[in-house]
C-alpha atoms as a PDB file:
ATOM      1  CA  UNK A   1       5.334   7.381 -19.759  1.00  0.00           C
ATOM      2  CA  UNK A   2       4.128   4.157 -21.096  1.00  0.00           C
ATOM      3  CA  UNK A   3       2.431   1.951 -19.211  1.00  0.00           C
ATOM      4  CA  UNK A   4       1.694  -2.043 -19.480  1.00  0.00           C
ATOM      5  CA  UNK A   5      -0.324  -3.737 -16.406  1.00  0.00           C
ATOM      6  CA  UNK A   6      -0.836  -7.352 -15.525  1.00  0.00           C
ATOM      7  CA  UNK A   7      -3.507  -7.741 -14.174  1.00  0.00           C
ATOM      8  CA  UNK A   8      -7.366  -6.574 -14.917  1.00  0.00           C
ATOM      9  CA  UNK A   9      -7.510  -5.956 -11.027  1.00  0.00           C
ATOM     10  CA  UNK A  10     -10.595  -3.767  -9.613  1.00  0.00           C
ATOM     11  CA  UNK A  11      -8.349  -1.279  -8.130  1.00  0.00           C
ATOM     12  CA  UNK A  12      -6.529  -0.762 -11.489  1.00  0.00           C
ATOM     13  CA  UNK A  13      -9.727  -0.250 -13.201  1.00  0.00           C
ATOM     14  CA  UNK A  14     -11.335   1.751 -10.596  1.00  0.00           C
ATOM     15  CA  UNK A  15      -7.906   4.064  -9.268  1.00  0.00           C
ATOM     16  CA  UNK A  16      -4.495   3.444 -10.861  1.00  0.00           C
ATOM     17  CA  UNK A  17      -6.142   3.703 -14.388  1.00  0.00           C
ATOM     18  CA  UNK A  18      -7.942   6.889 -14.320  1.00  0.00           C
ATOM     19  CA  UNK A  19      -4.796   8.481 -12.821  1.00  0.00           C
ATOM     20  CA  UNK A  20      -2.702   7.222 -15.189  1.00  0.00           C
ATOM     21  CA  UNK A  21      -5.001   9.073 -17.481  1.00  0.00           C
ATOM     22  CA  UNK A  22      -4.690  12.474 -15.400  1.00  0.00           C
ATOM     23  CA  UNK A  23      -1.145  12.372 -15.978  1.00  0.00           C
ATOM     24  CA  UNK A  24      -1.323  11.822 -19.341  1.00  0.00           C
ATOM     25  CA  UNK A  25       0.371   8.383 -19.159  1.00  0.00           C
ATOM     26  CA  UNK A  26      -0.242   5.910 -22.141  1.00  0.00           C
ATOM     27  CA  UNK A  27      -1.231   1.925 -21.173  1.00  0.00           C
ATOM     28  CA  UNK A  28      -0.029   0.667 -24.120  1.00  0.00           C
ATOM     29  CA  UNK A  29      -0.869  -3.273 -23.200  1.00  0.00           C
ATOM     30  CA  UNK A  30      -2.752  -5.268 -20.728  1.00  0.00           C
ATOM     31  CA  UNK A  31      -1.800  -8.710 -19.109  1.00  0.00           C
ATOM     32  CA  UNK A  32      -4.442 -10.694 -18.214  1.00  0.00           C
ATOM     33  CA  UNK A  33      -4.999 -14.758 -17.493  1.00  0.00           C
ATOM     34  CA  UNK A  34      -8.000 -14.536 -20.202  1.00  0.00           C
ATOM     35  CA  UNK A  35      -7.052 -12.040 -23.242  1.00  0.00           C
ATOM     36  CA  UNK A  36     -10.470 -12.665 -24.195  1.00  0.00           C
ATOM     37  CA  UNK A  37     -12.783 -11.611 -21.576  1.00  0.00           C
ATOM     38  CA  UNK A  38     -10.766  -8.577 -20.125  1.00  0.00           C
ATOM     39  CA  UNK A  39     -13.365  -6.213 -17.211  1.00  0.00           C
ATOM     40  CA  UNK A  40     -11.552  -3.362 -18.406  1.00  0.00           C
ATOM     41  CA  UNK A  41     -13.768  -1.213 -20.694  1.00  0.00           C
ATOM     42  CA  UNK A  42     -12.641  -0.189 -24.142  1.00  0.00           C
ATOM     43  CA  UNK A  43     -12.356   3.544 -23.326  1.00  0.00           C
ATOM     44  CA  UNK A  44      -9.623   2.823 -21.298  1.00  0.00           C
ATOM     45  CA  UNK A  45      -7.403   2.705 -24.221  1.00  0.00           C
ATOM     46  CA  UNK A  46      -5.157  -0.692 -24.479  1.00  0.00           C
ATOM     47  CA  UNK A  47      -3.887  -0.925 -27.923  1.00  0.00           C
ATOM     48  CA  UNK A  48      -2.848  -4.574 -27.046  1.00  0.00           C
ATOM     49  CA  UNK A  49      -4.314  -6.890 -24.896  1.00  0.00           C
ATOM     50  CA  UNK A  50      -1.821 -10.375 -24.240  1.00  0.00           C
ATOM     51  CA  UNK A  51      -0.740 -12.736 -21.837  1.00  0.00           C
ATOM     52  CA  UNK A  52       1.708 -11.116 -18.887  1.00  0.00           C
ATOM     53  CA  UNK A  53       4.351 -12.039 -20.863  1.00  0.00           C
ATOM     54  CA  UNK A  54       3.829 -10.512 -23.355  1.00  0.00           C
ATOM     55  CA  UNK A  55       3.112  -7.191 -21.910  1.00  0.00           C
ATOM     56  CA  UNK A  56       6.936  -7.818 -20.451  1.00  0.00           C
ATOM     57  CA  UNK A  57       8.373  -8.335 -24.291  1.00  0.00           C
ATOM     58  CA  UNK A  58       6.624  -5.339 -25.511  1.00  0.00           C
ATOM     59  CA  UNK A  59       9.327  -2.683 -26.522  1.00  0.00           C
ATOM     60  CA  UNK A  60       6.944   0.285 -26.251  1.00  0.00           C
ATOM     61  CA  UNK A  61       6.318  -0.697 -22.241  1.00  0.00           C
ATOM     62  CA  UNK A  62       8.849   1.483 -19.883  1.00  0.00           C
ATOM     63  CA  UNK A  63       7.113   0.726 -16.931  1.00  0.00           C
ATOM     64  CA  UNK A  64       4.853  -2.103 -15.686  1.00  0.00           C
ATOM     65  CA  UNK A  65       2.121  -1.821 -12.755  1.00  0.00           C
ATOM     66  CA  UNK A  66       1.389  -4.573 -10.866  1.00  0.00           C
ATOM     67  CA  UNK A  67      -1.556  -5.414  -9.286  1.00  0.00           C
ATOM     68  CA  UNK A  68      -1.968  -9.236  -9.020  1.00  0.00           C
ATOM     69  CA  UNK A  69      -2.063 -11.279  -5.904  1.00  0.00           C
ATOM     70  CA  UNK A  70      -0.408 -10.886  -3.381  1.00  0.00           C
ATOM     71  CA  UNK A  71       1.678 -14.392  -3.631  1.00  0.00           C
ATOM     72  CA  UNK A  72       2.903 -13.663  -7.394  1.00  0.00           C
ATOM     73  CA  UNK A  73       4.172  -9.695  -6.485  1.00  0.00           C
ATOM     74  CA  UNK A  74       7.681 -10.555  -5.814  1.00  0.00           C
ATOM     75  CA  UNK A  75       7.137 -12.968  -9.111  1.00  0.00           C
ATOM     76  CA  UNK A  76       6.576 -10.763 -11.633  1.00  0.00           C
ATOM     77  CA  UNK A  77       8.386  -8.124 -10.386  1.00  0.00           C
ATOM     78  CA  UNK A  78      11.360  -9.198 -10.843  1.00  0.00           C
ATOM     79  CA  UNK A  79      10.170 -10.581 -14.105  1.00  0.00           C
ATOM     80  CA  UNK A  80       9.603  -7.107 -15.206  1.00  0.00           C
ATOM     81  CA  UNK A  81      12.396  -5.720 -13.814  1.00  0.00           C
ATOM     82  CA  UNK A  82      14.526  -8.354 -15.242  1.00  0.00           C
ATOM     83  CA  UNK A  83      12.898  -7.270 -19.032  1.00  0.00           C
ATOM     84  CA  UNK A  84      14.486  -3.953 -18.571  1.00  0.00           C
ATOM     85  CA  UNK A  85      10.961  -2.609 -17.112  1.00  0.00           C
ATOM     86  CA  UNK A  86      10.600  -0.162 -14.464  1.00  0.00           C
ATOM     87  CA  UNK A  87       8.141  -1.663 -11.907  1.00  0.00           C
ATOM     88  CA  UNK A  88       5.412   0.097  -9.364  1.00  0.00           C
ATOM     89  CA  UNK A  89       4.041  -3.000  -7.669  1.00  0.00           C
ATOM     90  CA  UNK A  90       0.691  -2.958  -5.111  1.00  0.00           C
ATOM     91  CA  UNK A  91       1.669  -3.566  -1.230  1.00  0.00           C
ATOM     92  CA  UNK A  92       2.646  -5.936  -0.348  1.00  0.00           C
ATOM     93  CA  UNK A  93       5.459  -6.024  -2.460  1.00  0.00           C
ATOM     94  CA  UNK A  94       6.746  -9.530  -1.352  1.00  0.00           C
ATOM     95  CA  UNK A  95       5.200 -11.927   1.200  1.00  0.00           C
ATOM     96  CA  UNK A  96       8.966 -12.308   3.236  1.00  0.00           C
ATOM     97  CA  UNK A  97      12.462 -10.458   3.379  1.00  0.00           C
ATOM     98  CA  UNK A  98      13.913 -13.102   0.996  1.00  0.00           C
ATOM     99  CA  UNK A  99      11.280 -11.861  -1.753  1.00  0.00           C
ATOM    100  CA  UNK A 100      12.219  -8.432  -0.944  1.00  0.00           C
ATOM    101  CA  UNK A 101      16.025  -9.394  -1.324  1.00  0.00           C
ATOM    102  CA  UNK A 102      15.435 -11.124  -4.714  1.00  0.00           C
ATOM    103  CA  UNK A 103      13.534  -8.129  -5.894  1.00  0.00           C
ATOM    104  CA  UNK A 104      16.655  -5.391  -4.394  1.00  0.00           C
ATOM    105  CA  UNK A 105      18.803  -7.798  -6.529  1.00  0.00           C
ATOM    106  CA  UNK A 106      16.656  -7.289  -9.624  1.00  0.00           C
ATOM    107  CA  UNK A 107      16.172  -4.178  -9.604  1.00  0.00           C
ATOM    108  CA  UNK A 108      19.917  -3.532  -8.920  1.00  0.00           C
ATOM    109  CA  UNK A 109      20.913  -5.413 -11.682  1.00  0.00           C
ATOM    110  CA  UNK A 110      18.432  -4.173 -14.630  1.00  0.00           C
ATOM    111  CA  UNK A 111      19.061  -0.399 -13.787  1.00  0.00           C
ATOM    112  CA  UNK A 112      15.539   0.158 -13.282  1.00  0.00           C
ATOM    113  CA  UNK A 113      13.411   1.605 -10.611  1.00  0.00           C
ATOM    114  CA  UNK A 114      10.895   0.012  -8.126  1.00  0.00           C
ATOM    115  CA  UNK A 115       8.437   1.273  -6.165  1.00  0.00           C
ATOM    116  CA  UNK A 116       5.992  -0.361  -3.686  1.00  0.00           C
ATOM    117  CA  UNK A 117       2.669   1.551  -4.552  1.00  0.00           C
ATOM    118  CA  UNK A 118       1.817   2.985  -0.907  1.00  0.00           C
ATOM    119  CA  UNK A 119      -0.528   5.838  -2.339  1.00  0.00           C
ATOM    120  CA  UNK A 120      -0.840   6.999   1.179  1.00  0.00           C
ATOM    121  CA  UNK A 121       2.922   8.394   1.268  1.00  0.00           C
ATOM    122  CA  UNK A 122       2.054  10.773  -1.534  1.00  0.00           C
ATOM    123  CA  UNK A 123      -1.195  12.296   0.199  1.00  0.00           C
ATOM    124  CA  UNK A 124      -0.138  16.049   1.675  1.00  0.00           C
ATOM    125  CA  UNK A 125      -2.218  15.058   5.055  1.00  0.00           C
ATOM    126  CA  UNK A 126       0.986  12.778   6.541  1.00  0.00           C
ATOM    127  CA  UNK A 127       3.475  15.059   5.664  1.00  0.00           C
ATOM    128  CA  UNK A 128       0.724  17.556   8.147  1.00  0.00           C
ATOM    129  CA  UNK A 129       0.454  15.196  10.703  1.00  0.00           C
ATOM    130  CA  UNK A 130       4.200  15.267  10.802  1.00  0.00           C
ATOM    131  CA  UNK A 131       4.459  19.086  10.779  1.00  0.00           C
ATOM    132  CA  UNK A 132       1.563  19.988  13.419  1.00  0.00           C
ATOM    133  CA  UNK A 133       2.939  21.960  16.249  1.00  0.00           C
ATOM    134  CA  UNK A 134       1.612  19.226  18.794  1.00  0.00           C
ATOM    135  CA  UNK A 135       4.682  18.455  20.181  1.00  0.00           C
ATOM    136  CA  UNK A 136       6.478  15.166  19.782  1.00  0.00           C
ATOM    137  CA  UNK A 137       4.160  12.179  19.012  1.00  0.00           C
ATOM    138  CA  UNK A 138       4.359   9.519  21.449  1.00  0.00           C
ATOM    139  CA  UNK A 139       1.103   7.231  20.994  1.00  0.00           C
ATOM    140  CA  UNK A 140      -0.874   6.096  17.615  1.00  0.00           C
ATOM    141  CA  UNK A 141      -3.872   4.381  16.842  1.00  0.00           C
ATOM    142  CA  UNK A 142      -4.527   3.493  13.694  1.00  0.00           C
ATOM    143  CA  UNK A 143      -7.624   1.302  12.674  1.00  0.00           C
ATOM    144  CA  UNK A 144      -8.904  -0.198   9.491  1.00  0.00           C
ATOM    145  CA  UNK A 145     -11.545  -2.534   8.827  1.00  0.00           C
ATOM    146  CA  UNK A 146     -14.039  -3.875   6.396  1.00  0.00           C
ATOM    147  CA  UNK A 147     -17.100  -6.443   6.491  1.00  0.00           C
ATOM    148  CA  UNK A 148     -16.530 -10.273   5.300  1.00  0.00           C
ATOM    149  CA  UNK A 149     -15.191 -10.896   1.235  1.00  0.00           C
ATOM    150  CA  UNK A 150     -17.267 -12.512  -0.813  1.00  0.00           C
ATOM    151  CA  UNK A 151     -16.705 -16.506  -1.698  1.00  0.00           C
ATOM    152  CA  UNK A 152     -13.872 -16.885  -3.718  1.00  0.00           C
ATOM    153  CA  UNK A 153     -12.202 -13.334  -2.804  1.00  0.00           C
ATOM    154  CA  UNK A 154      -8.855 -13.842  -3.273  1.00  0.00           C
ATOM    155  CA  UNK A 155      -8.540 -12.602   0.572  1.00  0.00           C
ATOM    156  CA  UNK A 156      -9.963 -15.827   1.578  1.00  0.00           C
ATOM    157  CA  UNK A 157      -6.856 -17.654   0.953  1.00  0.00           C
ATOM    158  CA  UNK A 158      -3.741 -17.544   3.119  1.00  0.00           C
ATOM    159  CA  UNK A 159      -1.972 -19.398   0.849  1.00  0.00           C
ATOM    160  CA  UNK A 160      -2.783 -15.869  -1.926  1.00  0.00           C
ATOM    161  CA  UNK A 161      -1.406 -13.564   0.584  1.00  0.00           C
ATOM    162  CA  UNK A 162      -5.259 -13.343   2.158  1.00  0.00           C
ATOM    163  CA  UNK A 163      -6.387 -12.003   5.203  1.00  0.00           C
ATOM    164  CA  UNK A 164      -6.548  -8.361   6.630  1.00  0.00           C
ATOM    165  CA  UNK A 165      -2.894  -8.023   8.157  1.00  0.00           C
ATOM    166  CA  UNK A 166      -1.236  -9.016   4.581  1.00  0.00           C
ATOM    167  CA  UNK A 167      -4.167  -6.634   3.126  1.00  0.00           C
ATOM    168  CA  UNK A 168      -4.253  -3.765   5.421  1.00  0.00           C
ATOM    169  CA  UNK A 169      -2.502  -3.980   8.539  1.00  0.00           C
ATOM    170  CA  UNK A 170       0.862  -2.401   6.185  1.00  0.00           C
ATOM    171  CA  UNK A 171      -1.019  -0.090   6.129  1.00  0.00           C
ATOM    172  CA  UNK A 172      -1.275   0.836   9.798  1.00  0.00           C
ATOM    173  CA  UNK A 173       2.406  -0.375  10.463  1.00  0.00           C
ATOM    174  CA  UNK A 174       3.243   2.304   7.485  1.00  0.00           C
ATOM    175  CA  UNK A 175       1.822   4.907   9.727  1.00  0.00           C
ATOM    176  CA  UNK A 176       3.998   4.231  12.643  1.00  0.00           C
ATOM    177  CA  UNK A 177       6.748   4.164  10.189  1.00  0.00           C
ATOM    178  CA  UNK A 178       6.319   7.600   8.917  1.00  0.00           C
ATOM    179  CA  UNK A 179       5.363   9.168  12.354  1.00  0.00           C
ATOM    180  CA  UNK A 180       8.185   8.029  13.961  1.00  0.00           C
ATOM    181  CA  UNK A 181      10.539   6.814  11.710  1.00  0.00           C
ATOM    182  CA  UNK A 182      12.464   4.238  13.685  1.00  0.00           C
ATOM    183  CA  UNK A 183      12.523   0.879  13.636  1.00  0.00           C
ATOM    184  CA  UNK A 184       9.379  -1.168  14.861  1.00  0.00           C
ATOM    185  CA  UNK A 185       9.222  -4.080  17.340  1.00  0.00           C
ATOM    186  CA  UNK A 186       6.615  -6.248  18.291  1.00  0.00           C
ATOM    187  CA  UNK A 187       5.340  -6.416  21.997  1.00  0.00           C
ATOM    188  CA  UNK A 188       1.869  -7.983  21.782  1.00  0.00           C
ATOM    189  CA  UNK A 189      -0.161  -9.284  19.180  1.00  0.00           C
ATOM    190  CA  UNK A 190      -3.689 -11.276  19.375  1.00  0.00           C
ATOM    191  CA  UNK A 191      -5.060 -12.657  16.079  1.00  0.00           C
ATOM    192  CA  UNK A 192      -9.174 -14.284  15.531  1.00  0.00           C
ATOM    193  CA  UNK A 193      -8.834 -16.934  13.023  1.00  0.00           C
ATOM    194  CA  UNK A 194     -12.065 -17.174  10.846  1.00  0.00           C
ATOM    195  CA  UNK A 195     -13.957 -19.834  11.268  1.00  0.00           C
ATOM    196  CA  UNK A 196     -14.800 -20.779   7.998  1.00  0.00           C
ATOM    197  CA  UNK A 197     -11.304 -19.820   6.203  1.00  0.00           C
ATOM    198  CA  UNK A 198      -7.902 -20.241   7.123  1.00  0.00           C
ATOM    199  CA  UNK A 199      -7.093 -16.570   7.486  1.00  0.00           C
ATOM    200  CA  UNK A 200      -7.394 -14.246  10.330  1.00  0.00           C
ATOM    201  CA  UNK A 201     -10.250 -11.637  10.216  1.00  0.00           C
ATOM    202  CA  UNK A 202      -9.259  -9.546  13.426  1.00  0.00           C
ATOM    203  CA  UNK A 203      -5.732  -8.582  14.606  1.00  0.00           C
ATOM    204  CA  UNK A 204      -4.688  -6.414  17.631  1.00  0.00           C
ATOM    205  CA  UNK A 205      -1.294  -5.812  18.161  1.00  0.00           C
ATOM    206  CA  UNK A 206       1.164  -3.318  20.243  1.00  0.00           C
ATOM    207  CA  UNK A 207       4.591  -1.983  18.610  1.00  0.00           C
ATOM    208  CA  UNK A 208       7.168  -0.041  19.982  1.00  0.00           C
ATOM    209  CA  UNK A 209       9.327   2.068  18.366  1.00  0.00           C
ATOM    210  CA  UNK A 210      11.878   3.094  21.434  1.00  0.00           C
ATOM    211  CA  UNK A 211      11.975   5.611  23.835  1.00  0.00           C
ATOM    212  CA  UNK A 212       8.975   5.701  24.684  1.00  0.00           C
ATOM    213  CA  UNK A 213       7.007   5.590  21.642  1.00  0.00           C
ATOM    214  CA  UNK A 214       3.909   2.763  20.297  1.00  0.00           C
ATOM    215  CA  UNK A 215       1.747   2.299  17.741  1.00  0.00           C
ATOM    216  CA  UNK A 216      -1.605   0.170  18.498  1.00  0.00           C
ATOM    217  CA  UNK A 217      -2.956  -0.941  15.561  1.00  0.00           C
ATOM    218  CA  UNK A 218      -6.225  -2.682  15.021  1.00  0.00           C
ATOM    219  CA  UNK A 219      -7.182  -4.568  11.717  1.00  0.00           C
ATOM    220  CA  UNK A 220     -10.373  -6.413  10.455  1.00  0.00           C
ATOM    221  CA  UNK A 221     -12.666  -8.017   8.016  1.00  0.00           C
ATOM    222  CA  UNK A 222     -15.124  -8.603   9.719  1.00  0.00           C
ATOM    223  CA  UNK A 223     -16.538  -5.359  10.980  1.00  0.00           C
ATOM    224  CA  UNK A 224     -18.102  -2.199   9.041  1.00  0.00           C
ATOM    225  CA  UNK A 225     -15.629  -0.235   6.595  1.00  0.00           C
ATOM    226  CA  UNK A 226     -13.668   2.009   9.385  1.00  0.00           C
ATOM    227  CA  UNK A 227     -10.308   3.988   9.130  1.00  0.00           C
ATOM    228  CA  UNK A 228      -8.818   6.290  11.317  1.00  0.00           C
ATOM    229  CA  UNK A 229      -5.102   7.495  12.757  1.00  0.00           C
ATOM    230  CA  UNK A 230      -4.723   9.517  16.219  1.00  0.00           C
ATOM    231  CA  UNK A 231      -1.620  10.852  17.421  1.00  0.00           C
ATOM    232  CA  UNK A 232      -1.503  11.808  20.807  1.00  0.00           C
ATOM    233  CA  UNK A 233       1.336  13.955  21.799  1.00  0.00           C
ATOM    234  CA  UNK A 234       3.437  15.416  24.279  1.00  0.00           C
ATOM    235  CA  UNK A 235       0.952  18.697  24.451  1.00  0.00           C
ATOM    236  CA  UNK A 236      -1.876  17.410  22.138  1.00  0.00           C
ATOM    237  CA  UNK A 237      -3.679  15.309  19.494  1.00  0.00           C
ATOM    238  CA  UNK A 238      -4.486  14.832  15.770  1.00  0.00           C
ATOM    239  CA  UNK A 239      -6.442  12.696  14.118  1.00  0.00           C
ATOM    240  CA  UNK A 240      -6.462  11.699  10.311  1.00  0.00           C
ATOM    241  CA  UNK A 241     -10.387  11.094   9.789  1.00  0.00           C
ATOM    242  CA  UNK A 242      -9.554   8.790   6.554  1.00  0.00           C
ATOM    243  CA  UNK A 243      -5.808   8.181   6.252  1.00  0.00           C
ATOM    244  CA  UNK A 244      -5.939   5.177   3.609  1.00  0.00           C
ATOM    245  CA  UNK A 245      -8.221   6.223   0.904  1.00  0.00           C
ATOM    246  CA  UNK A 246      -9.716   9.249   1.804  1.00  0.00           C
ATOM    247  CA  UNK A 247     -12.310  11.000  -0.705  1.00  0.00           C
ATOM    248  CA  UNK A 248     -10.979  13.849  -3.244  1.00  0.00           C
ATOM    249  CA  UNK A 249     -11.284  16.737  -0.002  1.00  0.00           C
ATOM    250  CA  UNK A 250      -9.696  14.803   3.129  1.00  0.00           C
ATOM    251  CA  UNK A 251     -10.165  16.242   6.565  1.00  0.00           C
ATOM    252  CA  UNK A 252      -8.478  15.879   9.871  1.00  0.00           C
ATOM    253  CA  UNK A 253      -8.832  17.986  13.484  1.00  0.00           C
ATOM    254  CA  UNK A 254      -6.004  18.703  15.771  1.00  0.00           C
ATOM    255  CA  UNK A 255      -6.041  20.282  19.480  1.00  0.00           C
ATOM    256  CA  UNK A 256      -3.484  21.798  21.952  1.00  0.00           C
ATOM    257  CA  UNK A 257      -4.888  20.817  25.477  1.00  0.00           C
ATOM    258  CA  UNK A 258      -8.341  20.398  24.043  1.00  0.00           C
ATOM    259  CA  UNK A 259     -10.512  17.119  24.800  1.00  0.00           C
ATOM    260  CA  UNK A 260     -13.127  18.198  22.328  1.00  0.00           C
ATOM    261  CA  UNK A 261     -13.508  18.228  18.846  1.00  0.00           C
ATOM    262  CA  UNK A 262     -10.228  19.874  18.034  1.00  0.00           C
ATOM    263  CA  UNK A 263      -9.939  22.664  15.061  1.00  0.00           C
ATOM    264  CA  UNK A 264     -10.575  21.184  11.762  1.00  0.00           C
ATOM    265  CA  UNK A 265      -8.068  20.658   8.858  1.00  0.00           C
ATOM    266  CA  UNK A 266      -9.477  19.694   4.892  1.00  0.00           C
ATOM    267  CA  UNK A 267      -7.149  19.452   2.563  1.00  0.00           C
ATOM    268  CA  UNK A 268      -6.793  20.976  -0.873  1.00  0.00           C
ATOM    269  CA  UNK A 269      -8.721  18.422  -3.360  1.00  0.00           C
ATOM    270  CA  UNK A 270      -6.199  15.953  -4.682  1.00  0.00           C
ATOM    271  CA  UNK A 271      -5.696  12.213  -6.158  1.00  0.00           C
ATOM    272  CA  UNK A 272      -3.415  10.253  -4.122  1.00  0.00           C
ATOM    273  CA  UNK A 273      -2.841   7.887  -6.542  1.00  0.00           C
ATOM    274  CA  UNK A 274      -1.815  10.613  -9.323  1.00  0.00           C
ATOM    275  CA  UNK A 275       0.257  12.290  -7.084  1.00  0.00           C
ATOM    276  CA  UNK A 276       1.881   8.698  -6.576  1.00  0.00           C
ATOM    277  CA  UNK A 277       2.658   8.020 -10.180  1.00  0.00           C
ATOM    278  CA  UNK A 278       4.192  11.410 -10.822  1.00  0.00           C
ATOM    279  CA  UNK A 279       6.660  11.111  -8.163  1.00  0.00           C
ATOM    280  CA  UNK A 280       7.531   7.045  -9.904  1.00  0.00           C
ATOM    281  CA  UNK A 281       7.821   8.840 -12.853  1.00  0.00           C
ATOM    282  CA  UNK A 282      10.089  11.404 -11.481  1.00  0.00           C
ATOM    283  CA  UNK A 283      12.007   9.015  -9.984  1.00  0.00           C
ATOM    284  CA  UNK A 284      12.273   6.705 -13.086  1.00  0.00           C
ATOM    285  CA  UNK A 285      13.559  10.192 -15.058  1.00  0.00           C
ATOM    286  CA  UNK A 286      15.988  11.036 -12.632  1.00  0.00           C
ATOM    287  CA  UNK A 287      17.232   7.350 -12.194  1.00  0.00           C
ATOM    288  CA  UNK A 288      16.565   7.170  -8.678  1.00  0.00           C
ATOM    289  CA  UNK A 289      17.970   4.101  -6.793  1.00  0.00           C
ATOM    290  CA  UNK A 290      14.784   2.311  -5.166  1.00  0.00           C
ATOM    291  CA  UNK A 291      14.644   1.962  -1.269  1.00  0.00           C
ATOM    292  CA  UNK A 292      13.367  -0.776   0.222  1.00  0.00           C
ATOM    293  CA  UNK A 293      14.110   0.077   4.560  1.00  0.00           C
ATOM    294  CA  UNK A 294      10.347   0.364   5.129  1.00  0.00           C
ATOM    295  CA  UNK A 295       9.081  -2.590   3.231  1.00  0.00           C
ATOM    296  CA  UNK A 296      11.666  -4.902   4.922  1.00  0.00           C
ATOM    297  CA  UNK A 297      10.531  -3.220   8.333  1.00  0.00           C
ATOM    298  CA  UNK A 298       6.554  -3.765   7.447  1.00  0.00           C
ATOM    299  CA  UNK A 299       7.458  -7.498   6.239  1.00  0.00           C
ATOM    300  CA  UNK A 300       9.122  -8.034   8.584  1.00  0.00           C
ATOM    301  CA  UNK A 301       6.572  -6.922  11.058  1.00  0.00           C
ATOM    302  CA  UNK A 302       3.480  -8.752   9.467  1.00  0.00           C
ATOM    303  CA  UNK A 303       5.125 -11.651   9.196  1.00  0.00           C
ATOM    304  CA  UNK A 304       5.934 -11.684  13.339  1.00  0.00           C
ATOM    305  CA  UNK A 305       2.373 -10.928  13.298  1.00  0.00           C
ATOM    306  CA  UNK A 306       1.257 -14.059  11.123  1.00  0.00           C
ATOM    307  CA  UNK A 307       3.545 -16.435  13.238  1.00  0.00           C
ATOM    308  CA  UNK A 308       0.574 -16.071  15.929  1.00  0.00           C
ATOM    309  CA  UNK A 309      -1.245 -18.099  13.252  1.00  0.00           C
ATOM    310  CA  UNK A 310       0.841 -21.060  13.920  1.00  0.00           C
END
């Protein structure tokens, strides 16, 4: 598959890029704002380097990765998708359900596929978590947090999508989501503004996802880098010691009755994020028809979060 990206984002550089690589993907072009001064090093193989545009009217691009900010997601996806590109776009997708709407329509209309680039979903230690003989889960806690951004971070800036609960806390909705795949409702959120921005740096909130089963979720940046999911269940727990972007070996520890430190699980090395862009490319091949239920539900969600803001 052939790849363009708009963007010279750190995560492309650092994640999406390599794995591109380890599938044996081409990146044929590269948007950026400055053509000139791209980060990206040579070896990384761009025979073209343009404007986003032009990345979008290059015939040799099938598919386009998105990884600009947060605000211009919905944008440029359906820019791409409109060009006849197939699109995998970073979370959040869109910053409200019309956005996702627009982008359904797009992607309807071109014929091509999009895909909301939640590595997590392709890591084997959810589809675990779902599997271990714990009983059903009724409670999670799921936490993620990392110290303050640097000036000019584009997380600084509500008005860019900033702040931890448009960064991360899709993240921890996501894992509700998957656990126990129903529908989630706010019960009780509780946000800290910064003082020195206008975007929150802490966020607590309580969802519940009928009979009888919630999701606390905690979210920061403002606190050391943390990340953890616990599932306590009807005759035990589990616990996912890095469910977000664990290292190459992930680990996790599970119990039946225990209180202690459980029986250990590590997983089978792997890259998340190539495992992610084989299944888009599967799903591109076998002209899949995207879905977009959990992205409306996180949006949705975030955005009932946000109003707290206000």
């Amino acid at each position: 598959m052939k790849f363009g990206i708009l963007g010279d984002a750190k995560i492309s550089r650092n994640q999406l890029i390599p794995a591109m690589q380890e599938n044996g993907f081409s990146i044929v072009h590269l948007g950026t704002r400055d053509p000139k001064r791209p980060k990206s090093p040579e070896n990384y193989g761009f025979s073209k380097i343009g404007q986003y545009d032009d990345v979008l009217s290059n015939p040799e691009v099938e598919a386009v990765y998105i990884p600009l900010p947060n605000h211009l997601h919905a944008e440029w996806s359906i820019k791409a998708l409109n060009a006849g590109k197939h699109v995998l776009c970073e979370k959040p997708m869109a910053l409200s359900l019309s956005e996702i709407a627009a982008v359904e329509k797009a992607a309807n209309l071109s014929n091509c596929y999009f895909q909301e680039a939640f590595m997590v979903r392709s890591h084997p230690q959810w589809e675990w978590l779902k599997k271990i003989e714990i009983g059903d889960a009724l409670h999670i806690s799921a936490i993620f947090s990392y110290p303050p951004r640097p000036d000019g971070d584009i997380r600084n800036f509500a008005k860019m999508g900033g702040g931890p609960v448009w960064d991360i806390a899709c993240y921890t909705a996501l894992a509700g989501i998957l656990i126990f795949e129903s529908k989630p409702q706010l019960l009780f959120c509780n946000l800290q503004m910064d003082p020195n921005l206008d975007v929150e740096k802490d966020m607590n909130a309580l969802i519940d996802f009928g009979h009888g089963k919630r999701l606390y979720m905690h979210v920061s940046s403002a606190m050391g880098l943390s990340q953890c999911v616990h599932v306590t269940a009807q005759h035990g727990w589990a616990r996912l010691d890095a469910p977000f972007n664990p290292s190459e070996r992930a680990t996790a520890s599970w119990s039946l009755g225990n209180i202690g430190e459980g029986t250990k699980k590590i997983f089978e090395p792997c890259n998340q994020y190539a495992l992610m862009l084989k299944n888009f490319k599967e799903s591109c091949d076998n002209k899949s028809k995207p879905c977009f239920k959990q992205s409306k539900q996180i949006i949705s969600l975030l955005k009932q979060i946000l109003d707290f803001r206000n």
